[in-house]
N, C-alpha and C. Protein backbone atom coordinates (compact mmCIF):
# COMPACT_ATOMS: atom_id res chain seq x y z
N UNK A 1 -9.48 49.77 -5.76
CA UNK A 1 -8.21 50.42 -5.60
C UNK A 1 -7.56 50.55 -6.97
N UNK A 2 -7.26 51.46 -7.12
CA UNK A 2 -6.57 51.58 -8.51
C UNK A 2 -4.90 52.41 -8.48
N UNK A 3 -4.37 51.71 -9.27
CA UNK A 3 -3.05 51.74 -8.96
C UNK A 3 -2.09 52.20 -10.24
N UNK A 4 -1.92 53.58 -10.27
CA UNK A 4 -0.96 54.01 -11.16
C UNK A 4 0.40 53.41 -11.37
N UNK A 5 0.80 53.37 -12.15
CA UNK A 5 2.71 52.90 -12.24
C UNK A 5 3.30 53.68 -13.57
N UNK A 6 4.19 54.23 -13.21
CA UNK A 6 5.03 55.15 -14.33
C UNK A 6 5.46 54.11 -15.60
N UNK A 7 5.35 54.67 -16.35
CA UNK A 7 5.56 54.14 -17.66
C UNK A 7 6.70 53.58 -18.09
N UNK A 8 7.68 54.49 -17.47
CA UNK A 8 9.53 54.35 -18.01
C UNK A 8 9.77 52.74 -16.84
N UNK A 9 8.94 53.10 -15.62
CA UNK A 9 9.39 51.71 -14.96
C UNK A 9 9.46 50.24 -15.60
N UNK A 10 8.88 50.11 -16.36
CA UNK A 10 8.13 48.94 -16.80
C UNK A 10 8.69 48.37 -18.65
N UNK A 11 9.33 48.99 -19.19
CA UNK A 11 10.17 48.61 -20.35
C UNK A 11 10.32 47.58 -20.40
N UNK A 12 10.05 47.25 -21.96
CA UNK A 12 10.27 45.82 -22.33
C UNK A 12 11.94 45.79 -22.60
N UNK A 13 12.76 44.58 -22.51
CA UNK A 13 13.81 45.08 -23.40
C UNK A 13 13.68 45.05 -24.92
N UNK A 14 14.36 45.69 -25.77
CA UNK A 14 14.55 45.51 -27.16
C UNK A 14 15.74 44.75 -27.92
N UNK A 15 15.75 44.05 -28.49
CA UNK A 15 16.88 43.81 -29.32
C UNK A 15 17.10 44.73 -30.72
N UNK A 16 18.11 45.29 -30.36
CA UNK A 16 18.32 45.85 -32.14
C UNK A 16 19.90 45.97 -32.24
N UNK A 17 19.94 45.47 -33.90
CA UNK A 17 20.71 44.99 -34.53
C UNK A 17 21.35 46.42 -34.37
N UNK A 18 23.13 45.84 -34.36
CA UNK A 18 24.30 47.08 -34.49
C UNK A 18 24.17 47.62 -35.95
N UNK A 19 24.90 48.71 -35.68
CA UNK A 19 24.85 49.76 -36.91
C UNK A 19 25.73 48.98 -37.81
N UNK A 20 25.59 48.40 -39.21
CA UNK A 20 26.18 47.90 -40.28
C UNK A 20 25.86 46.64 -40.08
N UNK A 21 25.25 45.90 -39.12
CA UNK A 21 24.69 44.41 -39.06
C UNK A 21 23.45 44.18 -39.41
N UNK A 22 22.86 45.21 -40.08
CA UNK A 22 21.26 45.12 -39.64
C UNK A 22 20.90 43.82 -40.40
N UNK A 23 19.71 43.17 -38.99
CA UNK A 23 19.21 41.97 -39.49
C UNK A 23 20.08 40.73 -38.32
N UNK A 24 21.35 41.03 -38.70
CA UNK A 24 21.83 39.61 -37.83
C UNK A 24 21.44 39.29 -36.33
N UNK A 25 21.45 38.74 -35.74
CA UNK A 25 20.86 38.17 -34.55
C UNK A 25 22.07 39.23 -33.28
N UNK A 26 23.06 38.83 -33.29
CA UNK A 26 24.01 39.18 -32.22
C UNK A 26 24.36 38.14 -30.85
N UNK A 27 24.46 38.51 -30.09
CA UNK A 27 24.48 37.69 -28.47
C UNK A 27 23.32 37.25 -27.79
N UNK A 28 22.31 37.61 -28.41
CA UNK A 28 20.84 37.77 -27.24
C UNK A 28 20.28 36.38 -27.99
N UNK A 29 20.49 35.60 -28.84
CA UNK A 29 19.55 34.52 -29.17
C UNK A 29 19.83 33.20 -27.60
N UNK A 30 19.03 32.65 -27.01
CA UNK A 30 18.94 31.89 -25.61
C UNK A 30 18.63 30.57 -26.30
N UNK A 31 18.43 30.32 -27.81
CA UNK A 31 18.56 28.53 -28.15
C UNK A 31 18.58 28.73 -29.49
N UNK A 32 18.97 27.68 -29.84
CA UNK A 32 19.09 27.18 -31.29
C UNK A 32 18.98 26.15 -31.91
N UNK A 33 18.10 26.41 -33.36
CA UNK A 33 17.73 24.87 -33.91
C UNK A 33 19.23 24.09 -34.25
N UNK A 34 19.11 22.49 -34.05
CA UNK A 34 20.17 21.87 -34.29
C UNK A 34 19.00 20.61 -35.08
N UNK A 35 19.38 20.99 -36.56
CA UNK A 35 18.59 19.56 -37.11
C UNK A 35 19.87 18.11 -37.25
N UNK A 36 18.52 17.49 -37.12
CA UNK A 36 18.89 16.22 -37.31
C UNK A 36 18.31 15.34 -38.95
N UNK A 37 19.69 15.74 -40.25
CA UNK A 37 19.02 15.34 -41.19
C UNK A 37 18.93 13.72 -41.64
N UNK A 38 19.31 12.60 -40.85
CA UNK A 38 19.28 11.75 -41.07
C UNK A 38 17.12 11.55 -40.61
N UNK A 39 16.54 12.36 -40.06
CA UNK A 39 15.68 12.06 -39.67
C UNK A 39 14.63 12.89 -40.77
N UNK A 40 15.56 13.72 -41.20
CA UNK A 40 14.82 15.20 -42.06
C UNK A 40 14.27 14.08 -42.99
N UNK A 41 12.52 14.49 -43.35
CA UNK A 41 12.16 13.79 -44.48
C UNK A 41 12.02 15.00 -45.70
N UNK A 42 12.46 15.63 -45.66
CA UNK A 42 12.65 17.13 -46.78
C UNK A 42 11.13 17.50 -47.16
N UNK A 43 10.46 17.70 -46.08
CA UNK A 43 8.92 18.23 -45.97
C UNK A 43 8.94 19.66 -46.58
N UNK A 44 9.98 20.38 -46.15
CA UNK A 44 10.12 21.89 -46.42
C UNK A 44 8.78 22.47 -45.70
N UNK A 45 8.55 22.11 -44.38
CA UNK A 45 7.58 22.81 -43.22
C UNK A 45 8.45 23.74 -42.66
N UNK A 46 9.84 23.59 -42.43
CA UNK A 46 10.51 24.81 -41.41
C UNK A 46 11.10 25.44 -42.32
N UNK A 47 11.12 25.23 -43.71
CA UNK A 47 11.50 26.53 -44.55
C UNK A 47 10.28 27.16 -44.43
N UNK A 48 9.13 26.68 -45.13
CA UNK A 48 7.96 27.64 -45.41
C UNK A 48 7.52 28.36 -44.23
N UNK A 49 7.82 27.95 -42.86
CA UNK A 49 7.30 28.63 -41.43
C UNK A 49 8.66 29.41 -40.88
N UNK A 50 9.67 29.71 -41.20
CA UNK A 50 10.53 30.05 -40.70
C UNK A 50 10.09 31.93 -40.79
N UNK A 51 10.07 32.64 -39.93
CA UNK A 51 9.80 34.20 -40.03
C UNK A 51 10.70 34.96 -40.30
N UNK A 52 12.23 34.81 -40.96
CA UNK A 52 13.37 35.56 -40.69
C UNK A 52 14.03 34.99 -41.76
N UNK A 53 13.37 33.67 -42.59
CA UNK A 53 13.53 32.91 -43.70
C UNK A 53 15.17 32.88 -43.89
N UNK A 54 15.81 31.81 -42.81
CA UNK A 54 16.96 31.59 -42.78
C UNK A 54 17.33 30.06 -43.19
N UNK A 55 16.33 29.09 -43.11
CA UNK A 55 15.84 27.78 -43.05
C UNK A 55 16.31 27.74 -44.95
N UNK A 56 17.12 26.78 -45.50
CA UNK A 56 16.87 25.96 -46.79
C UNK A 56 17.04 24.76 -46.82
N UNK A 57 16.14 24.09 -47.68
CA UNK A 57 16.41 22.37 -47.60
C UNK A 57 16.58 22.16 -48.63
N UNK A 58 17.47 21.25 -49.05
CA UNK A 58 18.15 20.61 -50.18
C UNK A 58 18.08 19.45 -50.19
N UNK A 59 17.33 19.26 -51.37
CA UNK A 59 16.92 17.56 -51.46
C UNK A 59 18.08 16.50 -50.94
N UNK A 60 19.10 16.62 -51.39
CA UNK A 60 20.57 16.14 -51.05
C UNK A 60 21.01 16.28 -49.83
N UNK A 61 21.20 17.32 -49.51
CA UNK A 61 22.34 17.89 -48.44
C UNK A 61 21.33 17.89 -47.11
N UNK A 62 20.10 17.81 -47.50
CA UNK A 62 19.46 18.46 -46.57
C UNK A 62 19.40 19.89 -45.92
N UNK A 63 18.62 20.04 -44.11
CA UNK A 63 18.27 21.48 -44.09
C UNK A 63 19.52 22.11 -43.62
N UNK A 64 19.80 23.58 -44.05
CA UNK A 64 20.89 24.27 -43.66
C UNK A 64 20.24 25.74 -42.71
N UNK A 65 20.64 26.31 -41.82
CA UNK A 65 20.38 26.73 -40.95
C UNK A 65 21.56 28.36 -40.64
N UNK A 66 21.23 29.72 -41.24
CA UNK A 66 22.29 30.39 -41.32
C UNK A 66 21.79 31.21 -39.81
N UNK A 67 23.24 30.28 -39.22
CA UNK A 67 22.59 30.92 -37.41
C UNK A 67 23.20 32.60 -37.57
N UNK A 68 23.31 33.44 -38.19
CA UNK A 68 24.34 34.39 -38.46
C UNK A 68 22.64 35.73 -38.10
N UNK A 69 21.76 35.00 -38.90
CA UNK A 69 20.48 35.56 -38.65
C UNK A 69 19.32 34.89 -38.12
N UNK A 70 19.56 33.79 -37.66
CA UNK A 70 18.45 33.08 -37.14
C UNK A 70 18.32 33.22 -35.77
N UNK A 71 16.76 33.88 -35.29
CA UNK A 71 16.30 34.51 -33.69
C UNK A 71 16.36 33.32 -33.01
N UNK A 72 16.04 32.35 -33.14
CA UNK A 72 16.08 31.31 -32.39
C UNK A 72 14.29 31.45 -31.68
N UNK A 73 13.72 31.14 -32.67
CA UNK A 73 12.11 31.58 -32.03
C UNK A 73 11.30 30.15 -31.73
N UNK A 74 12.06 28.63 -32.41
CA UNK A 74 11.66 27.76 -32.47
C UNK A 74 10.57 27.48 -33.18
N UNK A 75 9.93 28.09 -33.93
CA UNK A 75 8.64 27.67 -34.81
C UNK A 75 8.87 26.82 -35.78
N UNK A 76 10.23 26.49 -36.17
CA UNK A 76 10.76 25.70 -36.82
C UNK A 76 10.79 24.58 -36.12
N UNK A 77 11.13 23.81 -34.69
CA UNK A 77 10.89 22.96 -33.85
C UNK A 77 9.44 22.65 -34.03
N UNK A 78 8.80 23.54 -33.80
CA UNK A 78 7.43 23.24 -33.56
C UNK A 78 6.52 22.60 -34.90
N UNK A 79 6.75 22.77 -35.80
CA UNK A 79 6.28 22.58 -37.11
C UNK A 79 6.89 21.21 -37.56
N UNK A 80 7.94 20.50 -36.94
CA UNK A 80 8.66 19.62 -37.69
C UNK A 80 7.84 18.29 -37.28
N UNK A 81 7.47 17.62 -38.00
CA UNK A 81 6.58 16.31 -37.66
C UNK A 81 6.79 14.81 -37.46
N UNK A 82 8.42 15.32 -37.83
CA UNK A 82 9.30 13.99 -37.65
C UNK A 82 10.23 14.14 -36.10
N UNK A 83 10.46 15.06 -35.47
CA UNK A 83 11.03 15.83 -34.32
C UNK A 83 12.76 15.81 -34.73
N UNK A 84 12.82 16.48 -35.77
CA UNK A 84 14.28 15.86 -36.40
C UNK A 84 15.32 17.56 -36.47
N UNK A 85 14.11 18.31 -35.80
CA UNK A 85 14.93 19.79 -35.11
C UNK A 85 14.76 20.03 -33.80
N UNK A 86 15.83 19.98 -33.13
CA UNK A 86 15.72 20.18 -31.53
C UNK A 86 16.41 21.72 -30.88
N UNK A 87 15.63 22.55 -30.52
CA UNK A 87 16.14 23.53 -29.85
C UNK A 87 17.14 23.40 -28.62
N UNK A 88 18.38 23.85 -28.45
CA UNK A 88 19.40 23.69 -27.73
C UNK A 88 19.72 24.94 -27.27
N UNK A 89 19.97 25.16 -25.78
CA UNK A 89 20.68 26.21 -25.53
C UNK A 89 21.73 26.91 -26.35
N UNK A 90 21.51 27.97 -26.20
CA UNK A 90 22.90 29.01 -27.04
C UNK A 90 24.31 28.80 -25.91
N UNK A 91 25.21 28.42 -26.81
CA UNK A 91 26.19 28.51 -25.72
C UNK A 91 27.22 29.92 -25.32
């Protein structure tokens, strides 16, 4: 049995950035990294893996996180080996 389905039915949604924002995230990010730098050992794994390269770590201050553009994709969670970034709902 083979089973046609129209094309327009089936759309992914898209996110795209407003006109003069391009790049920033907007309303649609569903979590966000929240580090924990008392745990941060300043590996610089979720700078170097971050895809949108929003991630900096400072030997001092530790990691800073500019949620203004950050998708919230978690690969930064995933990479951290100390578990000292935890993804949190967007509120």
């Amino acid at each position: 049995m083979k089973v046609i389905v129209e094309p327009s039915k089936y759309r992914l949604p898209i996110a795209r950035p407003l006109v003069g924002v391009a790049g920033k995230t907007g309303t649609w990010r569903l979590e966000r990294p929240v580090v924990d730098n008392n745990k941060c050992t300043r590996c610089y794994l979720c700078e170097i893996h971050c895809p949108v390269n929003v991630i900096r770590v400072e030997p001092d201050a530790g990691v800073s996180i500019d949620y203004d553009y950050c998708k919230g994709c978690g690969l930064c969670a995933d990479v951290c080996p100390v578990l000292a970034i935890k993804m949190v709902p967007e509120e």
